[in-house]
PDB file of N, CA and C in Angstrom:
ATOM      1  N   UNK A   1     -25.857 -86.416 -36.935  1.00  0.00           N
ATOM      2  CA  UNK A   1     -25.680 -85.942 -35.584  1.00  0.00           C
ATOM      3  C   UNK A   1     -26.794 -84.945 -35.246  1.00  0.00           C
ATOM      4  N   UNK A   2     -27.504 -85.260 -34.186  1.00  0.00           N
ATOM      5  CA  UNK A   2     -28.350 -84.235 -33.416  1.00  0.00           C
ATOM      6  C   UNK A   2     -27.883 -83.482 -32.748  1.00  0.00           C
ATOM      7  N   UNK A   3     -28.347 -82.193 -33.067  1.00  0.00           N
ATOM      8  CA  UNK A   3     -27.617 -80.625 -32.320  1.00  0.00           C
ATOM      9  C   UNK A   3     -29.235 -79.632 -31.972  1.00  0.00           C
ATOM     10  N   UNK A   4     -28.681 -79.004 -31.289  1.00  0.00           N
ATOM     11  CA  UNK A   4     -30.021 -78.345 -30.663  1.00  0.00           C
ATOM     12  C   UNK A   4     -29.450 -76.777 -30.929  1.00  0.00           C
ATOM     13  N   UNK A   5     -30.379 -75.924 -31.457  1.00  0.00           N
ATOM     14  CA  UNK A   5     -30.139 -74.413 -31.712  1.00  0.00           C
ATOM     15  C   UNK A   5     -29.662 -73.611 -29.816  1.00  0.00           C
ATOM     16  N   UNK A   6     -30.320 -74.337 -29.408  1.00  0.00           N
ATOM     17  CA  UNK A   6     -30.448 -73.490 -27.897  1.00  0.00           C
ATOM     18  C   UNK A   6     -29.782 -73.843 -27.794  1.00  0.00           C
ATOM     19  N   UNK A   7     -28.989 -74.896 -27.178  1.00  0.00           N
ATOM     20  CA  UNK A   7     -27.451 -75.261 -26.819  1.00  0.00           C
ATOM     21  C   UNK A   7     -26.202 -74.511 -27.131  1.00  0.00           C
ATOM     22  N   UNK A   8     -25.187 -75.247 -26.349  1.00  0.00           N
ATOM     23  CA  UNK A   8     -24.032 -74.816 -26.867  1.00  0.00           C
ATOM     24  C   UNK A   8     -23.928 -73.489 -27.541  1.00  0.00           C
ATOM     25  N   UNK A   9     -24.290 -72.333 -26.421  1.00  0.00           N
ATOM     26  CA  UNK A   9     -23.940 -70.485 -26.753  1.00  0.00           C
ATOM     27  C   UNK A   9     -23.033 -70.127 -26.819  1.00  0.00           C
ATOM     28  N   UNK A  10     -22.094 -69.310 -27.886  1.00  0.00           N
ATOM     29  CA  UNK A  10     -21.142 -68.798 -27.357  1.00  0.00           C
ATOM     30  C   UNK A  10     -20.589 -68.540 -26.269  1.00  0.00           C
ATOM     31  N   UNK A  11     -19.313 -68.325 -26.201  1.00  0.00           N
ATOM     32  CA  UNK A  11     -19.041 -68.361 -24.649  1.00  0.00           C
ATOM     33  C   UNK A  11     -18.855 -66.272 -24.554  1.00  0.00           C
ATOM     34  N   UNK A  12     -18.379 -65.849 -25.433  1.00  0.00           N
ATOM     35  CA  UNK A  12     -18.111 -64.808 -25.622  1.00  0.00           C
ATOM     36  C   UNK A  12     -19.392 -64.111 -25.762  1.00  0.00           C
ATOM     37  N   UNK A  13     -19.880 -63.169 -24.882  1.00  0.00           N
ATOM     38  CA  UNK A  13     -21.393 -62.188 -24.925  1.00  0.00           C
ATOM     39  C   UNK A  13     -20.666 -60.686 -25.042  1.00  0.00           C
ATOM     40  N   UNK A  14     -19.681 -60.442 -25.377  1.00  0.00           N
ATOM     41  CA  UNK A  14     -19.433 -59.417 -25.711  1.00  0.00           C
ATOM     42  C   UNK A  14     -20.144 -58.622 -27.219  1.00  0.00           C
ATOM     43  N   UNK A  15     -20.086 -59.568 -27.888  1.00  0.00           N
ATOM     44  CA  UNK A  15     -20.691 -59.725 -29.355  1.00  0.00           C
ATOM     45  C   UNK A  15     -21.654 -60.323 -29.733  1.00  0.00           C
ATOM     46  N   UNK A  16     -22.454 -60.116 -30.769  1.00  0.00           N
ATOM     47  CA  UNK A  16     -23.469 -60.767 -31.652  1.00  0.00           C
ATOM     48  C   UNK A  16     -22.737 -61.416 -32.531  1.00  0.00           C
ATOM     49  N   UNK A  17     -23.126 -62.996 -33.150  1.00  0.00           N
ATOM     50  CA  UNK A  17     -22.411 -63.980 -33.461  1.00  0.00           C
ATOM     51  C   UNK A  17     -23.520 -64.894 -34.355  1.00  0.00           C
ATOM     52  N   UNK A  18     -23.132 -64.858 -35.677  1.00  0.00           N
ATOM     53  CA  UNK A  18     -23.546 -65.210 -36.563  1.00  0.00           C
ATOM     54  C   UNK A  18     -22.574 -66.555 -37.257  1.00  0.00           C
ATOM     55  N   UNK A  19     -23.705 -67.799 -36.850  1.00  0.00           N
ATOM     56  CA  UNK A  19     -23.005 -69.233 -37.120  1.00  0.00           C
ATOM     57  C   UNK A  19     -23.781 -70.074 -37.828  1.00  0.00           C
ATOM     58  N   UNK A  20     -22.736 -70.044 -39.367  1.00  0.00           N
ATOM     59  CA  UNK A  20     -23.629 -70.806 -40.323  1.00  0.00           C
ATOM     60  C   UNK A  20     -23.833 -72.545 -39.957  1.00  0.00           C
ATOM     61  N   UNK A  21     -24.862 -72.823 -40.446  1.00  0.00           N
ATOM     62  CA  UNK A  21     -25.482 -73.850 -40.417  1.00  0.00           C
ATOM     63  C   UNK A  21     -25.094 -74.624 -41.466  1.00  0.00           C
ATOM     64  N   UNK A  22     -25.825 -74.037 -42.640  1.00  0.00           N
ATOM     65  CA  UNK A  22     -26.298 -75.225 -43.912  1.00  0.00           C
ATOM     66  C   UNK A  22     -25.484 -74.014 -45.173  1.00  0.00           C
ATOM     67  N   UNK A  23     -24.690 -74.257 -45.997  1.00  0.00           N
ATOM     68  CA  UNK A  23     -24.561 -73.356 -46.738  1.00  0.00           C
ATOM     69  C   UNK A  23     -24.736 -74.326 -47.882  1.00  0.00           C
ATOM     70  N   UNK A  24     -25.558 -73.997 -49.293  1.00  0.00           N
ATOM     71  CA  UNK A  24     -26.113 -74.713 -50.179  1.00  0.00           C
ATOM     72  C   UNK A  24     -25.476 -73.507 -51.538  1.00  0.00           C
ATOM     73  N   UNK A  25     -25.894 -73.591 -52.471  1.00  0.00           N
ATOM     74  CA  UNK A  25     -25.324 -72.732 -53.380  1.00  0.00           C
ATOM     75  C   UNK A  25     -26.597 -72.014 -53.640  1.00  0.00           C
ATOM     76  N   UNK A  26     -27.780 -72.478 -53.313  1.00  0.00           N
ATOM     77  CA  UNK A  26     -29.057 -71.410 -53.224  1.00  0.00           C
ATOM     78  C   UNK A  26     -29.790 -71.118 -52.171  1.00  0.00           C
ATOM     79  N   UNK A  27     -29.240 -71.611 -50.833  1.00  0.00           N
ATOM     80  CA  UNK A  27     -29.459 -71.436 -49.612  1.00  0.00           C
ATOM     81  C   UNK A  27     -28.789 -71.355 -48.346  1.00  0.00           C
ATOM     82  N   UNK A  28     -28.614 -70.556 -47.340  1.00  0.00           N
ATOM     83  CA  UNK A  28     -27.526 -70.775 -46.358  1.00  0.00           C
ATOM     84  C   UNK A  28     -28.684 -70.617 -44.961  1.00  0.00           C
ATOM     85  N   UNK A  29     -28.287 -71.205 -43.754  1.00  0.00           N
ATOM     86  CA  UNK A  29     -29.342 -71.400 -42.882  1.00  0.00           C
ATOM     87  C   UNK A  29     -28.049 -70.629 -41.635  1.00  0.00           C
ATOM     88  N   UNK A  30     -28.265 -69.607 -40.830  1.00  0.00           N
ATOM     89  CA  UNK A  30     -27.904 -69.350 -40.234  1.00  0.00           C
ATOM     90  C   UNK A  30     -28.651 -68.974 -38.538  1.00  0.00           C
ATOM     91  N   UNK A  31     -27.447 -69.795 -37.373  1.00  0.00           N
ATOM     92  CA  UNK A  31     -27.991 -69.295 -36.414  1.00  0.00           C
ATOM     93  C   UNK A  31     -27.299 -67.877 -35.693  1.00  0.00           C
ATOM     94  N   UNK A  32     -28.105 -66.852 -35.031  1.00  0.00           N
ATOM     95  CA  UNK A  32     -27.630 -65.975 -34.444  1.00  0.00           C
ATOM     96  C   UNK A  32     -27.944 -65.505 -33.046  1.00  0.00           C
ATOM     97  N   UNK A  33     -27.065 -65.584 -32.667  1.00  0.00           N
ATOM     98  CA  UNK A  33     -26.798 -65.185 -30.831  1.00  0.00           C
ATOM     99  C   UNK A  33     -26.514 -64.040 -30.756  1.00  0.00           C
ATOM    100  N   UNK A  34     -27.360 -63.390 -29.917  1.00  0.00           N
ATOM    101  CA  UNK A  34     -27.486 -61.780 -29.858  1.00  0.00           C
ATOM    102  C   UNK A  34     -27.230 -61.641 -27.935  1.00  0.00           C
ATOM    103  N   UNK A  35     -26.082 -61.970 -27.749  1.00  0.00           N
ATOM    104  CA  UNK A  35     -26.359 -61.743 -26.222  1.00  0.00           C
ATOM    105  C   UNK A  35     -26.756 -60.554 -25.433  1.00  0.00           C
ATOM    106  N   UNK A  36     -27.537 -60.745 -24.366  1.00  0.00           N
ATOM    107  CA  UNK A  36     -27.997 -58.923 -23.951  1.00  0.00           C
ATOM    108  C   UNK A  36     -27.309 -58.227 -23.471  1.00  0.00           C
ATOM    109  N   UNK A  37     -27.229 -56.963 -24.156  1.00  0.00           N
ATOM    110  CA  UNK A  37     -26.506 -55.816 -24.146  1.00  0.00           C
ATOM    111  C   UNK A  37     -25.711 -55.817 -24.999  1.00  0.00           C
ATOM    112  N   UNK A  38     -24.874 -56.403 -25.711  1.00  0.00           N
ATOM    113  CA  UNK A  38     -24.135 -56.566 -26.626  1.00  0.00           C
ATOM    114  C   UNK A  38     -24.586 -55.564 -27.568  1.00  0.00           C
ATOM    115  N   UNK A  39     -23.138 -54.655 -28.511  1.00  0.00           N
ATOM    116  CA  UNK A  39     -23.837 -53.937 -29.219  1.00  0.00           C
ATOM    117  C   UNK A  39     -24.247 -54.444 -30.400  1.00  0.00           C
ATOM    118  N   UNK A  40     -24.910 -53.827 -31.174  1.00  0.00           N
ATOM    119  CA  UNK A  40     -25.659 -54.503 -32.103  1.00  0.00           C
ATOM    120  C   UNK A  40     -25.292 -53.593 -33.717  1.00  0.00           C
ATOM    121  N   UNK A  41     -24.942 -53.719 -34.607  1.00  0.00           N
ATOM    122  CA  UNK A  41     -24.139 -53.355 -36.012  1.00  0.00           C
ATOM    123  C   UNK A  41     -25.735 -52.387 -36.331  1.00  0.00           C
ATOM    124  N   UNK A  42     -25.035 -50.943 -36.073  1.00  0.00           N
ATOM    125  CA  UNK A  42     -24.937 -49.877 -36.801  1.00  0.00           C
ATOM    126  C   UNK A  42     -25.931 -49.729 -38.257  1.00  0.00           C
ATOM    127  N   UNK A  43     -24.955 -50.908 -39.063  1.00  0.00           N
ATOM    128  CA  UNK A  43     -25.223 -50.478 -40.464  1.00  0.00           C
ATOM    129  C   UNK A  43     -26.358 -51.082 -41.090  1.00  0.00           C
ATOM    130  N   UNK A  44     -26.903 -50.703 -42.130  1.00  0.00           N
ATOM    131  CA  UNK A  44     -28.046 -51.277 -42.359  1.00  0.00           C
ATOM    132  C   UNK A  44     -27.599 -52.528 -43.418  1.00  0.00           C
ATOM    133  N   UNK A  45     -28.840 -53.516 -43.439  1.00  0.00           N
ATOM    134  CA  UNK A  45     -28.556 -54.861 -44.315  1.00  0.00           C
ATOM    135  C   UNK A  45     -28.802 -54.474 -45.587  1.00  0.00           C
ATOM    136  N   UNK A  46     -28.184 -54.949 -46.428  1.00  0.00           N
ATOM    137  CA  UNK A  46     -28.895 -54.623 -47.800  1.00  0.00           C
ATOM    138  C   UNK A  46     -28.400 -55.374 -48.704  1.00  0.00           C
ATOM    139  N   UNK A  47     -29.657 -57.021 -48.340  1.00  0.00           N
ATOM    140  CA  UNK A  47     -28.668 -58.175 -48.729  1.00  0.00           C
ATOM    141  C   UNK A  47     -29.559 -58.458 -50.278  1.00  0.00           C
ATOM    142  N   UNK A  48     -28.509 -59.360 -51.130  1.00  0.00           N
ATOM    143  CA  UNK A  48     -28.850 -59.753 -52.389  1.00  0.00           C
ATOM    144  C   UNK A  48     -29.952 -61.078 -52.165  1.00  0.00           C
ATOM    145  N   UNK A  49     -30.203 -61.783 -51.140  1.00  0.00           N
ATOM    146  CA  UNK A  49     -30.948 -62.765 -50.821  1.00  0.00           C
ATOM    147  C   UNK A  49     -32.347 -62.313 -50.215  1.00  0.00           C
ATOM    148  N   UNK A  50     -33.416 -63.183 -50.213  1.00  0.00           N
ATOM    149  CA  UNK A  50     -34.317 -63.014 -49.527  1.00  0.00           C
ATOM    150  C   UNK A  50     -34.274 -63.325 -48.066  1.00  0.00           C
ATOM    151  N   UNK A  51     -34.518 -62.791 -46.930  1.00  0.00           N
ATOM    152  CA  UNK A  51     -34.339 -63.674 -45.684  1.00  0.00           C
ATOM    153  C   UNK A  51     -35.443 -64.136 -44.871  1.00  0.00           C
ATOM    154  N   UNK A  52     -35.924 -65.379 -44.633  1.00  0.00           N
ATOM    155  CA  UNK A  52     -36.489 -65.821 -43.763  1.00  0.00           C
ATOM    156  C   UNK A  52     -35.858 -65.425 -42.419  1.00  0.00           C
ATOM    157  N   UNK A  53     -36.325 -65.241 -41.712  1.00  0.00           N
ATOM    158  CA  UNK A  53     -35.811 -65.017 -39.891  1.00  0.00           C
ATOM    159  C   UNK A  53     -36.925 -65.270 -38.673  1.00  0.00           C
ATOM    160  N   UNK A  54     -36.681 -65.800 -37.861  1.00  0.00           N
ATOM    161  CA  UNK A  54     -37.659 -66.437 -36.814  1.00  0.00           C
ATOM    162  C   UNK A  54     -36.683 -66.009 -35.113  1.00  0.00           C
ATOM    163  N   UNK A  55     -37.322 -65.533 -34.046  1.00  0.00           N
ATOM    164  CA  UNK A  55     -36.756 -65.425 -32.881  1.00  0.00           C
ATOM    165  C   UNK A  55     -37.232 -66.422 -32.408  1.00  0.00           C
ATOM    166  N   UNK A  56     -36.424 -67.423 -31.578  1.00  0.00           N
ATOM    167  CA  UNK A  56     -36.250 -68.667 -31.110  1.00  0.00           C
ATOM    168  C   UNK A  56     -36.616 -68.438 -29.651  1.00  0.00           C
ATOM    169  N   UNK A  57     -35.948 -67.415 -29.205  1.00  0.00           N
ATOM    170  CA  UNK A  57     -35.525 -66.645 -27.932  1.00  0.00           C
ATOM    171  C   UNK A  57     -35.343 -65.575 -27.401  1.00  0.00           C
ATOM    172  N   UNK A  58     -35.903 -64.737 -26.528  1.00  0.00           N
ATOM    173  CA  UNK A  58     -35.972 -63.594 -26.613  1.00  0.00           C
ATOM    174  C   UNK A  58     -36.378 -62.877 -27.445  1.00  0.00           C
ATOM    175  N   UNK A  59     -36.454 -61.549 -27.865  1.00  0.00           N
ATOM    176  CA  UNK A  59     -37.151 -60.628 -28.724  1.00  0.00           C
ATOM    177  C   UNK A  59     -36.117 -59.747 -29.660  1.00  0.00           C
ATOM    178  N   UNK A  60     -36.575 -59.300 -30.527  1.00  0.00           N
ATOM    179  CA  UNK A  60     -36.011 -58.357 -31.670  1.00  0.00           C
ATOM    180  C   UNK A  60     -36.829 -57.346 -32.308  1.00  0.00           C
ATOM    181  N   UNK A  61     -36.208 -56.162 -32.490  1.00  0.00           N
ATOM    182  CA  UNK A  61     -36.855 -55.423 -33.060  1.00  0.00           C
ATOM    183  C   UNK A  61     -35.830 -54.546 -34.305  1.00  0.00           C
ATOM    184  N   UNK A  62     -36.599 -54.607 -35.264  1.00  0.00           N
ATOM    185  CA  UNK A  62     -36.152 -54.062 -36.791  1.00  0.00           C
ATOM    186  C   UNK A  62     -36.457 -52.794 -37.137  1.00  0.00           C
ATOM    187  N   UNK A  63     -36.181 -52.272 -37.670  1.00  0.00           N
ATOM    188  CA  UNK A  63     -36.630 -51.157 -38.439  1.00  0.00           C
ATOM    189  C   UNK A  63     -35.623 -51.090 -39.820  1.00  0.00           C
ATOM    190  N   UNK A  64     -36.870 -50.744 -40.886  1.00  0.00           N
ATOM    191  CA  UNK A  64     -36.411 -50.963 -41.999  1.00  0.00           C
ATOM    192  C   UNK A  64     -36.442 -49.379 -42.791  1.00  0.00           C
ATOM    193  N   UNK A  65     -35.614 -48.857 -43.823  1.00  0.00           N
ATOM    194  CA  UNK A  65     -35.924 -47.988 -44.465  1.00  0.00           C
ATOM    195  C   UNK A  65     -36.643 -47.289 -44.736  1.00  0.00           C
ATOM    196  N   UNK A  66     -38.170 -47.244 -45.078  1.00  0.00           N
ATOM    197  CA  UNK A  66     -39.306 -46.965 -44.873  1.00  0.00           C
ATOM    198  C   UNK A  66     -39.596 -46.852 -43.836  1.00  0.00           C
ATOM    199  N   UNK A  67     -38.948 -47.423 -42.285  1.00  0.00           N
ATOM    200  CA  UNK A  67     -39.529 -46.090 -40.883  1.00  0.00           C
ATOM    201  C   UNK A  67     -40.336 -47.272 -40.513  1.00  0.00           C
ATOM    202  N   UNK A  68     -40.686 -48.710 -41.468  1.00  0.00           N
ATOM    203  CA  UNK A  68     -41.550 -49.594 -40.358  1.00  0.00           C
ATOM    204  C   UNK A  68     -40.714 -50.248 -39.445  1.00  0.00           C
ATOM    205  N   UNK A  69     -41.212 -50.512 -38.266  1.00  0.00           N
ATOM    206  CA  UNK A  69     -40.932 -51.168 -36.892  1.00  0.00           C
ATOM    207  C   UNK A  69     -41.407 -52.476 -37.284  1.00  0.00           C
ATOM    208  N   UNK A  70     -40.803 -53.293 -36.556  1.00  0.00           N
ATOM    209  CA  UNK A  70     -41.366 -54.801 -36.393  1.00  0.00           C
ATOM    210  C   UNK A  70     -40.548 -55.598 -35.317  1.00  0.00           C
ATOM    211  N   UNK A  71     -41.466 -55.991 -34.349  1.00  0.00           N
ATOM    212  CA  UNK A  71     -41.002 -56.643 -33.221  1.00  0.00           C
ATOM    213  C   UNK A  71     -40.916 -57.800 -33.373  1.00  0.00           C
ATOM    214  N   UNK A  72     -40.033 -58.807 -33.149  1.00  0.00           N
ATOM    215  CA  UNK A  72     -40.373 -60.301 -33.542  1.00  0.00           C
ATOM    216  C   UNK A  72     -39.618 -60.598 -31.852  1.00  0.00           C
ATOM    217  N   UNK A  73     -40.972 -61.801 -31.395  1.00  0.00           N
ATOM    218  CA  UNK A  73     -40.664 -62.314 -30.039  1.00  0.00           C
ATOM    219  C   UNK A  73     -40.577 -63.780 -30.409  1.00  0.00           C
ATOM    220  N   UNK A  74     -40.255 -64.464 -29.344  1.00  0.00           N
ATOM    221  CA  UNK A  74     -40.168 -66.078 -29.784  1.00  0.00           C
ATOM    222  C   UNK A  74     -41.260 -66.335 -30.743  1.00  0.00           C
ATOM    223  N   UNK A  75     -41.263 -67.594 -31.476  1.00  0.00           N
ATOM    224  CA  UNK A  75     -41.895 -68.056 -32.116  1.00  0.00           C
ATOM    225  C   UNK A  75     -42.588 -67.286 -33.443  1.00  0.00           C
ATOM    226  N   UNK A  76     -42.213 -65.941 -33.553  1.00  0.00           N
ATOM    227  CA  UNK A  76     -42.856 -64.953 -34.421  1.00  0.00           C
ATOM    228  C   UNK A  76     -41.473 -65.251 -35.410  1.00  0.00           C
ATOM    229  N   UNK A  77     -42.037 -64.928 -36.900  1.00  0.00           N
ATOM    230  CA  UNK A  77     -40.897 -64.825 -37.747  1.00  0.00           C
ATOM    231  C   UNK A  77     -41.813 -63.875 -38.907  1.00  0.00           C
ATOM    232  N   UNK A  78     -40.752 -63.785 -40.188  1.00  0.00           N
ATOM    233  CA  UNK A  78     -40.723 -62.533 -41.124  1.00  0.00           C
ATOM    234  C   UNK A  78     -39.862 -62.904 -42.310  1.00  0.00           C
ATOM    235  N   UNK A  79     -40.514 -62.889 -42.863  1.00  0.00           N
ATOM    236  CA  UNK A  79     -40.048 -63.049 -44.855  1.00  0.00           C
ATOM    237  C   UNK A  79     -39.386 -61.249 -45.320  1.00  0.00           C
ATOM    238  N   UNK A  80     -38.124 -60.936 -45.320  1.00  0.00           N
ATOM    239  CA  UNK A  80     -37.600 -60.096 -45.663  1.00  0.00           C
ATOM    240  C   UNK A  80     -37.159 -60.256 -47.115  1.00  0.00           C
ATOM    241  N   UNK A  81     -37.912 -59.416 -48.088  1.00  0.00           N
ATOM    242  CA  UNK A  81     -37.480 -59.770 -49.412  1.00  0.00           C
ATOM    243  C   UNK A  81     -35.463 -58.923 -49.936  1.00  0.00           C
ATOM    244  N   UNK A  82     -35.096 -59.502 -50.644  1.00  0.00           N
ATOM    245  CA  UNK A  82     -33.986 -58.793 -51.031  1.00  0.00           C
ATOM    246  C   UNK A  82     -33.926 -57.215 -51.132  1.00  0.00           C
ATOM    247  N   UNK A  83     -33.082 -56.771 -50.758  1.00  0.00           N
ATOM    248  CA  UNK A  83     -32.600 -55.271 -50.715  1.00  0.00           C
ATOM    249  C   UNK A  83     -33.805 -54.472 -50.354  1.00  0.00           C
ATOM    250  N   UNK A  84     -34.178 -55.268 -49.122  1.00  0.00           N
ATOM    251  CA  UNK A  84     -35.270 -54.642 -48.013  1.00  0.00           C
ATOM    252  C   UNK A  84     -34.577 -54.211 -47.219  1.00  0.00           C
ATOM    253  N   UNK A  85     -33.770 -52.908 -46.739  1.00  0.00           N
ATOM    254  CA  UNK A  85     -32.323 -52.570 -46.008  1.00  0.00           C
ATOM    255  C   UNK A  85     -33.135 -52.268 -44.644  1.00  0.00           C
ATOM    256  N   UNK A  86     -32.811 -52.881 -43.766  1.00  0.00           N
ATOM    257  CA  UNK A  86     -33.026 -52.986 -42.675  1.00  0.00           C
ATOM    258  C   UNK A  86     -31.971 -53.037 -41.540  1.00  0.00           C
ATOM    259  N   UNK A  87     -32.403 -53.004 -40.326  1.00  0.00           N
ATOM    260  CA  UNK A  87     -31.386 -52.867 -39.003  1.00  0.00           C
ATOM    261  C   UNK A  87     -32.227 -53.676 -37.739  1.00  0.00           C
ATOM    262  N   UNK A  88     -31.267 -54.340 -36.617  1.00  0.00           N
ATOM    263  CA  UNK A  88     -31.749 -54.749 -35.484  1.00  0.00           C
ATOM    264  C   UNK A  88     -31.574 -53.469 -34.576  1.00  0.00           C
ATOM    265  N   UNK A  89     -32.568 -52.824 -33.981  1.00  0.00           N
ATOM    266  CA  UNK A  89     -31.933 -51.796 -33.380  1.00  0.00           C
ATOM    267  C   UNK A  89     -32.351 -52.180 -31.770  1.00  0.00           C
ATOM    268  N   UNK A  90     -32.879 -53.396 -31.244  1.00  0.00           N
ATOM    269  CA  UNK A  90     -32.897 -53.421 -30.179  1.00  0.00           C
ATOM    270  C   UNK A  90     -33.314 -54.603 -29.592  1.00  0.00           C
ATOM    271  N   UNK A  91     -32.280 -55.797 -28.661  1.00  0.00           N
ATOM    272  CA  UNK A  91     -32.993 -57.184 -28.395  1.00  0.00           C
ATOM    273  C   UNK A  91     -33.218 -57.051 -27.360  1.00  0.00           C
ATOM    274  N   UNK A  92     -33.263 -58.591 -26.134  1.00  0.00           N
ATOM    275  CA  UNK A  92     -34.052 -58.262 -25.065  1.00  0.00           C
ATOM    276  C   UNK A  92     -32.315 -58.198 -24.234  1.00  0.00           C
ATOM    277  N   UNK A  93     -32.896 -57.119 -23.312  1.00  0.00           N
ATOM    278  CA  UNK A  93     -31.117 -57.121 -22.794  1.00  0.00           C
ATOM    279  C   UNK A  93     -31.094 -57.709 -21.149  1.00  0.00           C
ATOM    280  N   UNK A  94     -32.145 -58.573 -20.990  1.00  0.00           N
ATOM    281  CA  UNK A  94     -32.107 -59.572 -19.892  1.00  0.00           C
ATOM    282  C   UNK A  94     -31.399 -60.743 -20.017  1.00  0.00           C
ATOM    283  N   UNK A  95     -32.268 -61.116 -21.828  1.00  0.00           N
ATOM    284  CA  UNK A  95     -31.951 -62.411 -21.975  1.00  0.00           C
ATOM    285  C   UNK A  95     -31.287 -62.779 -23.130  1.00  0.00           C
ATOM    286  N   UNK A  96     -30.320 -63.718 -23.998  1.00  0.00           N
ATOM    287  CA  UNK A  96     -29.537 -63.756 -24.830  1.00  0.00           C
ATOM    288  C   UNK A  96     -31.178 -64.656 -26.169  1.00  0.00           C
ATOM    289  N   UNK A  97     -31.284 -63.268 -26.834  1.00  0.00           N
ATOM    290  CA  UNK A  97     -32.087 -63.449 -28.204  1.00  0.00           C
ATOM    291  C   UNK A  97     -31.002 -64.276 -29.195  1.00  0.00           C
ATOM    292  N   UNK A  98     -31.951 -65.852 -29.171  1.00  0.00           N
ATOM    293  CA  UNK A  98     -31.562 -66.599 -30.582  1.00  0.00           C
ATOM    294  C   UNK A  98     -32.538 -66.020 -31.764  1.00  0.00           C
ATOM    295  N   UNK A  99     -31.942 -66.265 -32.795  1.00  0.00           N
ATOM    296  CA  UNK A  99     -32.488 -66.244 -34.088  1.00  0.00           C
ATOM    297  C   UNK A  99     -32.169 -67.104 -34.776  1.00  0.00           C
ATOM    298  N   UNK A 100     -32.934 -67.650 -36.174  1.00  0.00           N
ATOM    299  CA  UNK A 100     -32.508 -68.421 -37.158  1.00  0.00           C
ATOM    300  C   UNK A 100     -33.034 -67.827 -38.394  1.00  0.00           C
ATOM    301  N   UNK A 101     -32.086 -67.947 -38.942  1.00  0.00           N
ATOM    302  CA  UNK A 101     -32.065 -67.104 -40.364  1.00  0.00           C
ATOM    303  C   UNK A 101     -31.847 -68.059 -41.631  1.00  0.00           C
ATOM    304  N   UNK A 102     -32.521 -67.781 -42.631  1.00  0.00           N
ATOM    305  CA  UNK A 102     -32.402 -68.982 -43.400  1.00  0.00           C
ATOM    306  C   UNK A 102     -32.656 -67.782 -44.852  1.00  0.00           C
ATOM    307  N   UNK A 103     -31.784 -67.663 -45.621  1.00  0.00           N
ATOM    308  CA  UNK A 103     -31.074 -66.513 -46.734  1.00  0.00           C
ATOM    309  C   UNK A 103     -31.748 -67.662 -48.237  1.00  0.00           C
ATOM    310  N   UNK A 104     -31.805 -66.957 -49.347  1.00  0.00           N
ATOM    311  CA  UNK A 104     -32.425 -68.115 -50.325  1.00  0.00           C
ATOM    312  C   UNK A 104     -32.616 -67.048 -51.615  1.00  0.00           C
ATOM    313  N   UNK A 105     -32.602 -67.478 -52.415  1.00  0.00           N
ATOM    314  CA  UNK A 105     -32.964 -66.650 -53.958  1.00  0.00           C
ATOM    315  C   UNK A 105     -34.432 -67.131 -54.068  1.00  0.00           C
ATOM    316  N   UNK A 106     -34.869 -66.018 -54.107  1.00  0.00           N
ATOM    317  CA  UNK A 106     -36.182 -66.202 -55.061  1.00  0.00           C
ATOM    318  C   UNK A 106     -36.534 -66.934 -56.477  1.00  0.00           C
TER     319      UNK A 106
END
């Protein structure tokens, strides 16, 4: 079956919404809908996986432990290695920022 990432958005924009894709036992592919304004989780990541991540749509911006910034706009993406603790601290709040996230062991 053909499915399209942009399609079919949550209906609910109250929240950011994280919907797995592919879950493998050494890989999980996740899409995420960040609708604008929605608040966005506080806490920082501080995952056991490596994460690939790409903005599909709209923009994102990170900041990681170390104080670096990184903006990712459509088509831009970022290799986050494991227990690189990081945060989204700000998407585009016009437009509902997709992401795709794709988690994996080194």
């Amino acid at each position: 079956m053909i499915e399209n990432l942009l399609q079919q958005l949550p209906l609910d924009t109250s929240r950011e919404h994280f919907e797995p894709l592919i879950n493998a036992s050494n890989m999980r592919i996740e899409r995420i809908v960040t609708p604008p304004n929605s608040p966005l989780n506080q806490a920082w990541y501080d995952q056991t996986e490596d994460e690939w991540v790409m903005v599909l749509e709209g923009y994102g911006v990170l900041v990681f432990d170390d104080g670096r910034i990184v903006t990712l706009k459509a088509g831009d993406w970022l290799n986050i290695p494991a227990h690189s603790q990081h945060r989204v601290i700000k998407t585009d709040p016009e437009h509902t920022t997709i992401w795709l996230a794709v988690f994996y062991q080194a």
